[in-house]
Protein backbone atom coordinates (compact mmCIF):
# COMPACT_ATOMS: atom_id res chain seq x y z
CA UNK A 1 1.24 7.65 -10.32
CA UNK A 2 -0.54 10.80 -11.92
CA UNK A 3 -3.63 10.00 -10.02
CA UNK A 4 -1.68 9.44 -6.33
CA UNK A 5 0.41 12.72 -7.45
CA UNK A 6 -3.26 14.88 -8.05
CA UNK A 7 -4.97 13.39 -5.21
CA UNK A 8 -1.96 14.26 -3.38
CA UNK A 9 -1.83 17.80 -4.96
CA UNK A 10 -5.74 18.05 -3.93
CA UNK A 11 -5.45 17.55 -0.60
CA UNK A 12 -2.74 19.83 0.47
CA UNK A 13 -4.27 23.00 -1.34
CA UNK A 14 -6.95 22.22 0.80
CA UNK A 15 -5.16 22.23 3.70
CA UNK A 16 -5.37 18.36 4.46
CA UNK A 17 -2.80 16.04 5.57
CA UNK A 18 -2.41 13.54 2.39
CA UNK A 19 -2.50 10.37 3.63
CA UNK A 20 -2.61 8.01 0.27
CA UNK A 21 -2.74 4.71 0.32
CA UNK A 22 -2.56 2.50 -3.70
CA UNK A 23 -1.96 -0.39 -4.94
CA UNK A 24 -0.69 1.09 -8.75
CA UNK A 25 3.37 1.80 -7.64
CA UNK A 26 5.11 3.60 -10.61
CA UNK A 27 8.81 4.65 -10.22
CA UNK A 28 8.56 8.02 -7.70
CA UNK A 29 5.22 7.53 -6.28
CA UNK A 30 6.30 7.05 -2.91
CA UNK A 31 6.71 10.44 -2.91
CA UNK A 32 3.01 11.08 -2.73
CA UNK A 33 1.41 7.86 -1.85
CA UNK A 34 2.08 4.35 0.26
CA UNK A 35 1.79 1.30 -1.18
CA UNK A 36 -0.57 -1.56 0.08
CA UNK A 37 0.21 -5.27 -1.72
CA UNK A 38 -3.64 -6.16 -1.89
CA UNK A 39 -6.04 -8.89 -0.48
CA UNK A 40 -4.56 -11.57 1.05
CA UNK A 41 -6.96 -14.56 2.70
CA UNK A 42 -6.12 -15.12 6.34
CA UNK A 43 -3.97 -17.53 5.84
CA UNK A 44 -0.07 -17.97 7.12
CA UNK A 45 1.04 -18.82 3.39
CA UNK A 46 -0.06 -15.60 2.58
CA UNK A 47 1.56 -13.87 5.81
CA UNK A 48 4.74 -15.27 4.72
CA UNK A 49 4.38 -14.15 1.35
CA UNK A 50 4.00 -10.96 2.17
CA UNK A 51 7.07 -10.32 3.95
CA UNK A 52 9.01 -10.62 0.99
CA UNK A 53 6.62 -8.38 -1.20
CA UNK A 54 7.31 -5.65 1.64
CA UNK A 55 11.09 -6.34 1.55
CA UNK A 56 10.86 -5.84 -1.77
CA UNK A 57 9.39 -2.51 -2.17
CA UNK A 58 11.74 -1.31 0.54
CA UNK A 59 14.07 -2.45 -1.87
CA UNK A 60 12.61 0.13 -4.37
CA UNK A 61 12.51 3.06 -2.19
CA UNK A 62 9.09 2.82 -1.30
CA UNK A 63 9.28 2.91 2.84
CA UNK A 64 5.58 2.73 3.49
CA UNK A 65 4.33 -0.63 2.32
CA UNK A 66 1.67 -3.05 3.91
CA UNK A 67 -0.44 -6.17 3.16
CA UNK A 68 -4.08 -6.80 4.12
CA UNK A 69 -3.14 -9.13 6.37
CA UNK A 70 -6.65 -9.96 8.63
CA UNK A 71 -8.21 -11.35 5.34
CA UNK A 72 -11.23 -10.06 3.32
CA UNK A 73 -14.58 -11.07 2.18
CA UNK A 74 -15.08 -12.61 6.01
CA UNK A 75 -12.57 -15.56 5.55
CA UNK A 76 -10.90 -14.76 8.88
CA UNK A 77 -10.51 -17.78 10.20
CA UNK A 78 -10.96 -17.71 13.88
């Protein structure tokens, strides 16, 4: 959280709109960050898993959650 809260802190003395996005989610950081659930292969097993991860951080106050749902390291399955 310290570095999503100073990255955070950067960017509005600098006038910027902070727009953080992490995968490290302590207690409070929604405050100054959104949380993404990682690499997921394109896959529907994975789809479906996600939707409980996001649940589940909504669950912890954390409103601004998303998975990497179109799949990485070109396994996108067309």
């Amino acid at each position: 959280m310290l570095e999503t809260y100073a990255t955070n802190k950067f960017l509005a003395m600098k006038n910027q709109r902070p727009f953080i996005i992490t995968r490290s989610t302590t207690l409070g950081s929604h405050k100054y960050g959104f949380h993404w659930t990682g690499d997921n292969r394109a896959e529907w097993a994975y789809l479906k898993g996600s939707i409980a991860d996001n649940f589940n951080f909504q669950l912890y106050g954390i409103q601004m959650v998303g998975p990497d749902i179109c799949g990485f390291g070109g396994d996108t399955n067309e």
